[in-house]
C-alpha atoms as a PDB file:
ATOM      1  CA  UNK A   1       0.000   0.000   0.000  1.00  0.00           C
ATOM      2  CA  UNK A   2       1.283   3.719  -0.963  1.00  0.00           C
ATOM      3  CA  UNK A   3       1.906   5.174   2.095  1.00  0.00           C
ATOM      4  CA  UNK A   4       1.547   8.491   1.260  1.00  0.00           C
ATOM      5  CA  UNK A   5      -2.316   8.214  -0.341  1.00  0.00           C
ATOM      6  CA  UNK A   6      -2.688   6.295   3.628  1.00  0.00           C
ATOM      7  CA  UNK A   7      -1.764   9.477   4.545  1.00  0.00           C
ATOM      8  CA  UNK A   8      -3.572  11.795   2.901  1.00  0.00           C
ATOM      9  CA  UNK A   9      -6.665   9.919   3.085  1.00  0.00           C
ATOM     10  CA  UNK A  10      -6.169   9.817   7.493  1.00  0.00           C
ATOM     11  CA  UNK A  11      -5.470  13.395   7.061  1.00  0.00           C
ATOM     12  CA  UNK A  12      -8.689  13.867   5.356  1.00  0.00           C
ATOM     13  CA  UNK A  13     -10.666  12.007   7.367  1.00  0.00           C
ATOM     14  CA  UNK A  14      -9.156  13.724  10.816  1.00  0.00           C
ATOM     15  CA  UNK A  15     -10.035  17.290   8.837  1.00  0.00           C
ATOM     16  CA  UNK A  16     -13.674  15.439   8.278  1.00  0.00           C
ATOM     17  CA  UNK A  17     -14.038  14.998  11.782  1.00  0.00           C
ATOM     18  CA  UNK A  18     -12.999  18.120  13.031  1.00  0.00           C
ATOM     19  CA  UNK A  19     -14.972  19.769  10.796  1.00  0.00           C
ATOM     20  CA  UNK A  20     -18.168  18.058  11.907  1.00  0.00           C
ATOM     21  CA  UNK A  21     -17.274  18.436  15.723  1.00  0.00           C
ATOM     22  CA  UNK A  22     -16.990  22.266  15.242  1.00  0.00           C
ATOM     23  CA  UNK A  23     -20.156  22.117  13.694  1.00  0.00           C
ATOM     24  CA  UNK A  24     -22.082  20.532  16.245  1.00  0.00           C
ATOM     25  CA  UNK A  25     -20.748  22.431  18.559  1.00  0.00           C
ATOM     26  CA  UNK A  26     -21.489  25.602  16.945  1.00  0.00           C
ATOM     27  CA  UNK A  27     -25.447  24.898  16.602  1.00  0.00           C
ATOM     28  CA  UNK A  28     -25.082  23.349  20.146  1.00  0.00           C
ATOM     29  CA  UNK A  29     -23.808  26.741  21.431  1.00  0.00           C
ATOM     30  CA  UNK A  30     -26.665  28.883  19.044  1.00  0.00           C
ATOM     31  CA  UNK A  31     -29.382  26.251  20.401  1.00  0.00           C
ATOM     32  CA  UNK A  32     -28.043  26.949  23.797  1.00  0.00           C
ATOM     33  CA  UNK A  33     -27.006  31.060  24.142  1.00  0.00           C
ATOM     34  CA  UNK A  34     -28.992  32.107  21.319  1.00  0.00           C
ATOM     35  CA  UNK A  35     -27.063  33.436  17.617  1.00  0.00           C
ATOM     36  CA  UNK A  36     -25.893  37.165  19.313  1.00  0.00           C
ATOM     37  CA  UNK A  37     -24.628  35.386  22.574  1.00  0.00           C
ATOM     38  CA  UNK A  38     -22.395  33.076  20.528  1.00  0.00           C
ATOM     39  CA  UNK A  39     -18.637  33.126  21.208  1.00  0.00           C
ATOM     40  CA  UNK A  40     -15.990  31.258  19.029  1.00  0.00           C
ATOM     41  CA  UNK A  41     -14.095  30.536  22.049  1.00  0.00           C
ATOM     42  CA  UNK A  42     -17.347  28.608  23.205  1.00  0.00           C
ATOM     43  CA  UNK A  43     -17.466  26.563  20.426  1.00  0.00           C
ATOM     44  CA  UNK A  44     -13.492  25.863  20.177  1.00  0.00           C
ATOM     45  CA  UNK A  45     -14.105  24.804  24.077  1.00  0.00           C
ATOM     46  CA  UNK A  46     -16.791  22.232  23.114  1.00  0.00           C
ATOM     47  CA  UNK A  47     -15.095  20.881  19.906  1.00  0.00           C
ATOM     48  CA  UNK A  48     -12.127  20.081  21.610  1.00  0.00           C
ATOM     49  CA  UNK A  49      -9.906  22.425  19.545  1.00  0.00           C
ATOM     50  CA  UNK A  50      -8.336  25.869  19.168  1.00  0.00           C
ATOM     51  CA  UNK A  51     -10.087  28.987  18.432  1.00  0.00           C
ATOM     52  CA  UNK A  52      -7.366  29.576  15.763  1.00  0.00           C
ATOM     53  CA  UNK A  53      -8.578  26.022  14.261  1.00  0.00           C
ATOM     54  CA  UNK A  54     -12.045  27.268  14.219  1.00  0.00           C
ATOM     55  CA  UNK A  55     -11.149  30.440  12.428  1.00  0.00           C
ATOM     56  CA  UNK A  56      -9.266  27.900   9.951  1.00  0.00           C
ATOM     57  CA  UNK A  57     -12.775  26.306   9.263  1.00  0.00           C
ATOM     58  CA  UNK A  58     -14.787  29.548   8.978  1.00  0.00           C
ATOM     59  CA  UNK A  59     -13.903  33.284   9.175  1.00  0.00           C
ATOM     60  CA  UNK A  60     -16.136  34.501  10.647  1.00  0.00           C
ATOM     61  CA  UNK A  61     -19.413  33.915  13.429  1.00  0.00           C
ATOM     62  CA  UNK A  62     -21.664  34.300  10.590  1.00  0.00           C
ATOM     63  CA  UNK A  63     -20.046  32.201   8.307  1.00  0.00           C
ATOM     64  CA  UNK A  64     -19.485  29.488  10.942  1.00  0.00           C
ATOM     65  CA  UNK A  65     -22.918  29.145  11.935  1.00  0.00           C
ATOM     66  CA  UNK A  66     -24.211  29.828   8.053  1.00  0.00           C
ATOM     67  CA  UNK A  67     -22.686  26.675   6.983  1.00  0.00           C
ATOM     68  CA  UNK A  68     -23.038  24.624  10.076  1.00  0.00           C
ATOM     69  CA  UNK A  69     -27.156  25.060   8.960  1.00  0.00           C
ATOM     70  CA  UNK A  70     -26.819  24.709   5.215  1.00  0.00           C
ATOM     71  CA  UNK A  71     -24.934  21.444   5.547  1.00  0.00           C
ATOM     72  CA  UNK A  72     -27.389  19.976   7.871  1.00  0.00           C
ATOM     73  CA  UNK A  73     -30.259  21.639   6.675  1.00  0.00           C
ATOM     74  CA  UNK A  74     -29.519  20.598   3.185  1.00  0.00           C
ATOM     75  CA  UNK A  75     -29.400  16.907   4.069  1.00  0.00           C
ATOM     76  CA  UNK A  76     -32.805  17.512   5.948  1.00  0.00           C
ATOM     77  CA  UNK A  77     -34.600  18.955   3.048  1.00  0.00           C
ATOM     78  CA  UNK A  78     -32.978  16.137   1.242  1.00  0.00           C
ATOM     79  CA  UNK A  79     -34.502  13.076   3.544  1.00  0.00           C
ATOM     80  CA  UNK A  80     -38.141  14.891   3.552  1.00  0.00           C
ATOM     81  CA  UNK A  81     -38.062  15.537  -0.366  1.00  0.00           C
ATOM     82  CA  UNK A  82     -37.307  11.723  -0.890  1.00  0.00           C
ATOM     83  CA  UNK A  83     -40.011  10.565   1.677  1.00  0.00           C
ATOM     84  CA  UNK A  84     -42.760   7.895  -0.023  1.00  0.00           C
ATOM     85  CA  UNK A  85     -44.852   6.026   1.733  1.00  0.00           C
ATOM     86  CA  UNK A  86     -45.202   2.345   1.416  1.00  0.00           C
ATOM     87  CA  UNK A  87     -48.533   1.906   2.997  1.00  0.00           C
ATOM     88  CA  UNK A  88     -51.339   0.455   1.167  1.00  0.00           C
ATOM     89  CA  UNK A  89     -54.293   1.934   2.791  1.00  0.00           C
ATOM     90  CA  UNK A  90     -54.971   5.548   3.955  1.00  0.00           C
ATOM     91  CA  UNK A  91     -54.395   4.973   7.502  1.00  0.00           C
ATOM     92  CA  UNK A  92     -51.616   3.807   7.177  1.00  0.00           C
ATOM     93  CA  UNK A  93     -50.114   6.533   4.479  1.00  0.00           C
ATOM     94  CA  UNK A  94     -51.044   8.783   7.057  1.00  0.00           C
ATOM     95  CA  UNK A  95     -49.366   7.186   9.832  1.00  0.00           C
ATOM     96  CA  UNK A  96     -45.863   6.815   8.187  1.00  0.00           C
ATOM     97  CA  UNK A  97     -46.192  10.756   7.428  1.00  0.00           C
ATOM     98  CA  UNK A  98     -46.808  11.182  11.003  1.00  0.00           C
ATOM     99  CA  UNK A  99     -43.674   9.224  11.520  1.00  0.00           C
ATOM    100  CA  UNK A 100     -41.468  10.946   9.568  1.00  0.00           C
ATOM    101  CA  UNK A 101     -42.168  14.065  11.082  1.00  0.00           C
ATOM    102  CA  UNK A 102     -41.516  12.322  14.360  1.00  0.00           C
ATOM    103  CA  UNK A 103     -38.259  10.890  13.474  1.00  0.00           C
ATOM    104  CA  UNK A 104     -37.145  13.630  11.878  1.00  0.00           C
ATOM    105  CA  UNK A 105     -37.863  15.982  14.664  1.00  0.00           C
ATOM    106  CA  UNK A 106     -36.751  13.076  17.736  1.00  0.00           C
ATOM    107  CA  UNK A 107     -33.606  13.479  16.003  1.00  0.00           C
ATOM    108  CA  UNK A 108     -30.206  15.331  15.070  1.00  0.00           C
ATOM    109  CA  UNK A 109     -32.635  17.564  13.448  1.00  0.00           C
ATOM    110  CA  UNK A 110     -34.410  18.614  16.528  1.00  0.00           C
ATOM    111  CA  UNK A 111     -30.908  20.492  17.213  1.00  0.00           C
ATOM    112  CA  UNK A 112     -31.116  22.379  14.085  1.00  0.00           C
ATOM    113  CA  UNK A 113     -34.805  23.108  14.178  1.00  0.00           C
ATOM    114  CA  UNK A 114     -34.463  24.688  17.335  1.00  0.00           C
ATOM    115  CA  UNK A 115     -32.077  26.533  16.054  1.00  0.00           C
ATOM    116  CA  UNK A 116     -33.559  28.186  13.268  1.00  0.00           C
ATOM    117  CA  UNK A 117     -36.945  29.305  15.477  1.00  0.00           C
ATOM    118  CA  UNK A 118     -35.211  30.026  18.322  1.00  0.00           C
ATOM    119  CA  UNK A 119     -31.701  31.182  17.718  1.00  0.00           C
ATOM    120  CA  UNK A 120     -32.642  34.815  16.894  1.00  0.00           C
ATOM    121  CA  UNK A 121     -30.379  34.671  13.535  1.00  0.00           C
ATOM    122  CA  UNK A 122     -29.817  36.739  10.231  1.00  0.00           C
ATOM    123  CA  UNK A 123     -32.511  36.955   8.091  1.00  0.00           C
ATOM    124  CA  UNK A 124     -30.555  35.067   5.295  1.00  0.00           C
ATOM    125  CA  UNK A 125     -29.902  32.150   7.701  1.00  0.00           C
ATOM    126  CA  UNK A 126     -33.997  31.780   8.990  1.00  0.00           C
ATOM    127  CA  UNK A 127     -34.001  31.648   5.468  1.00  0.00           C
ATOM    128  CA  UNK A 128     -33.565  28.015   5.211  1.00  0.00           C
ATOM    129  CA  UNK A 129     -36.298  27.281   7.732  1.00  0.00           C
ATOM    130  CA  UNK A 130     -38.892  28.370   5.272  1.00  0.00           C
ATOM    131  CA  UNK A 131     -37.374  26.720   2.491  1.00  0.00           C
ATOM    132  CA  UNK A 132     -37.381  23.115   4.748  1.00  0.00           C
ATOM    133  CA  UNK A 133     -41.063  23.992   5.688  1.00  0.00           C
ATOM    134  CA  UNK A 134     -41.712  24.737   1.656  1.00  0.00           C
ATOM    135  CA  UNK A 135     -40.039  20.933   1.178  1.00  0.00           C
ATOM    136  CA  UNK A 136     -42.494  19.452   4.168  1.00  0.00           C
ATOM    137  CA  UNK A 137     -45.583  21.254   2.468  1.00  0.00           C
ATOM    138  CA  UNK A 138     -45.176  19.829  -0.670  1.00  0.00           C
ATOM    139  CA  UNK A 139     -44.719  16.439   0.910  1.00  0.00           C
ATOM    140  CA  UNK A 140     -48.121  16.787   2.782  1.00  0.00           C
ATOM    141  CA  UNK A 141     -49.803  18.498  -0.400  1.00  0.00           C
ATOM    142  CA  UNK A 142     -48.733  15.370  -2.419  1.00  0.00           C
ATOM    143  CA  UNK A 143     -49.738  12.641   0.382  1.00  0.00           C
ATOM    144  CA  UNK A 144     -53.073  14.733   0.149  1.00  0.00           C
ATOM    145  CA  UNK A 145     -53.893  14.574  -3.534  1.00  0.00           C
ATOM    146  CA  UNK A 146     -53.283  10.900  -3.639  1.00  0.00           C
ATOM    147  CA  UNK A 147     -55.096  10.249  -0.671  1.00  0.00           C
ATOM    148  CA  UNK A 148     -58.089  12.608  -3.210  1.00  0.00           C
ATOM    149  CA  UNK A 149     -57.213  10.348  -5.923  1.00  0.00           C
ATOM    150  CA  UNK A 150     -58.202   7.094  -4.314  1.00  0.00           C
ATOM    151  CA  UNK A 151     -61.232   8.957  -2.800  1.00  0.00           C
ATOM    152  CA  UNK A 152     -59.745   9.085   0.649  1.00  0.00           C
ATOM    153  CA  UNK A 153     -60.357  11.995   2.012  1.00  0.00           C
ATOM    154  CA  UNK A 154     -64.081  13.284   3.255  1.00  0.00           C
ATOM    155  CA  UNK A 155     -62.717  17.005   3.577  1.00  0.00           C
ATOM    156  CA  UNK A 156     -61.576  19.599   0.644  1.00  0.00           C
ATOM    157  CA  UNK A 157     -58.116  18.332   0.091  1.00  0.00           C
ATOM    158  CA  UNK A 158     -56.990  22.179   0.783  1.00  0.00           C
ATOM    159  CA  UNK A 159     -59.017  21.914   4.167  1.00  0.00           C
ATOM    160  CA  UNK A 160     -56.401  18.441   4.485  1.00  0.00           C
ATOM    161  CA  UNK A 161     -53.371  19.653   3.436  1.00  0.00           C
ATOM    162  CA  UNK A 162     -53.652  22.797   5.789  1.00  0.00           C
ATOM    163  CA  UNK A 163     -54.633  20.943   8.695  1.00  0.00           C
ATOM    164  CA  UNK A 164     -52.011  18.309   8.386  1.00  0.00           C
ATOM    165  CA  UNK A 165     -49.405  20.996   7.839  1.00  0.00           C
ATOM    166  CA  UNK A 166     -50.799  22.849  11.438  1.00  0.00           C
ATOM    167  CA  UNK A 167     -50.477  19.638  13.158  1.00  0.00           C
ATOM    168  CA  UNK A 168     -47.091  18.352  11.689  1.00  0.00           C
ATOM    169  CA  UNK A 169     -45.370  21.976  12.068  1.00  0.00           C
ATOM    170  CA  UNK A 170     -42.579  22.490  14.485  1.00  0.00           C
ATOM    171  CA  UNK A 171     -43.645  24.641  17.225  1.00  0.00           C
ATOM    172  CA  UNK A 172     -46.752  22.288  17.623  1.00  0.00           C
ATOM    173  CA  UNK A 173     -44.846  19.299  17.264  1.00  0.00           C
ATOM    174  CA  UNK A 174     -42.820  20.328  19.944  1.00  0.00           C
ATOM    175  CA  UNK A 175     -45.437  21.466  22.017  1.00  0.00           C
ATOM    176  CA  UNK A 176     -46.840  18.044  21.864  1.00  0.00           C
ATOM    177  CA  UNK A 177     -43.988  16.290  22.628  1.00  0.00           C
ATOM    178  CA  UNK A 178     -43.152  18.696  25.839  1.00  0.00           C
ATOM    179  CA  UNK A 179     -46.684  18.543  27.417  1.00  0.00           C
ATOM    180  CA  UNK A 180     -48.602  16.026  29.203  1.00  0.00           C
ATOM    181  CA  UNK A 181     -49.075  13.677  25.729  1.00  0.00           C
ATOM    182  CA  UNK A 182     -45.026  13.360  25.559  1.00  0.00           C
ATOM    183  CA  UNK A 183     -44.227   9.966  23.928  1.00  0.00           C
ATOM    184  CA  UNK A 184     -48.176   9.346  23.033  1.00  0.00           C
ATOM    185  CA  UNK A 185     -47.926  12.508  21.117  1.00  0.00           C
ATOM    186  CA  UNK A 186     -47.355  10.974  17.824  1.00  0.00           C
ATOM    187  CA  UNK A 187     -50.156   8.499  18.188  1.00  0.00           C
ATOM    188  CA  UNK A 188     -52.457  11.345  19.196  1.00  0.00           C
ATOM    189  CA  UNK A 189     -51.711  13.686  16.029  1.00  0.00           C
ATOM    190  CA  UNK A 190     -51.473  10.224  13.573  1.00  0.00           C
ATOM    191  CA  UNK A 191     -55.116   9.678  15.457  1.00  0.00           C
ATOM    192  CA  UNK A 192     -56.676  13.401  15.267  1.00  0.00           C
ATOM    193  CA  UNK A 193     -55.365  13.009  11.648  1.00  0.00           C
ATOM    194  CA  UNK A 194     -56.920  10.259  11.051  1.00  0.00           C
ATOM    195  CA  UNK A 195     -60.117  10.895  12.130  1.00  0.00           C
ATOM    196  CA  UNK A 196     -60.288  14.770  10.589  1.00  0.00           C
ATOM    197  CA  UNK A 197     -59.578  13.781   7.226  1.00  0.00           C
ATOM    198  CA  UNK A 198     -60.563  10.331   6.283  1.00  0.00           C
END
């Protein structure tokens, strides 16, 4: 084996991983201090590196937390635009939509969601929160209107689409999860789903 491609490829992989702790630990610090009270030296201290390595990954605050979002909100949009159900009938369909929303937001994703609604940041960043809420209405919308199709639905598919988008958003989601329903919370929404449109 060439040991200089070894090498390379361990150096790559070390940047890799760097990379990806400073990340974390830059929406970890937003999520916790908010996006003004972020400091570098915060983030260095919970990445287990320098400040000067940070600096080497991003130039700036902005940029730091900019691309820490993109990249994971990018692969977010990415899992929700590929989402298709397998179900056969509508209660089920509806069900697995439930539970994608449920994994999606029990996840590493419920660190970046927080993030964007709560980490007071640029315009241009919030940015990518409505474009991952565009991605999750077109989901729904399409779920919807094949659930029309087969005669599903007893409501205006509008009527189901805008309901099921209320229910699945966010800030209800994780009102649900945080009040008294906690883990039933899924089954509840999949069930007041249920029941409201088909």
């Amino acid at each position: 084996m060439n040991s200089r491609r070894y090498v390379q490829r361990e150096r790559a992989r070390r940047t890799a991983r760097t990379a990806t702790a400073i990340e974390n630990a830059a929406l970890r610090e937003v999520a916790r201090h908010g996006y003004p009270d972020l400091r570098v030296t915060d983030v260095a201290r919970r990445a287990h590196v320098s400040t000067r390595t940070v600096y080497l990954h991003s130039t700036s605050k902005e940029r730091l937390v900019e691309q820490a979002l993109r990249r994971r909100g990018a692969a977010l949009i990415s899992r929700v635009e590929r989402w298709r159900p397998r179900g056969d009938t509508p209660e089920q369909i509806l069900d697995e939509m439930v539970a994608l929303h449920e994994r999606e937001y029990r996840g590493e994703s419920s660190l970046l969601l927080e993030t964007l609604v709560d980490g007071a940041l640029p315009r241009a960043v919030a940015r990518l929160l409505r474009d991952l809420d565009g991605v999750r209405l077109a989901v729904i919308t399409r779920t919807m209107n094949d659930l029309a199709h087969r005669g599903a639905l007893r409501v205006r598919t509008q009527d189901a689409v805008a309901l099921a988008h209320a229910l699945l958003s966010y800030p209800t989601w994780r009102t649900a999860l945080t009040g008294p329903a906690r883990r039933r919370a899924p089954r509840l929404v999949a069930s007041a789903l249920r029941s409201a449109v088909l």
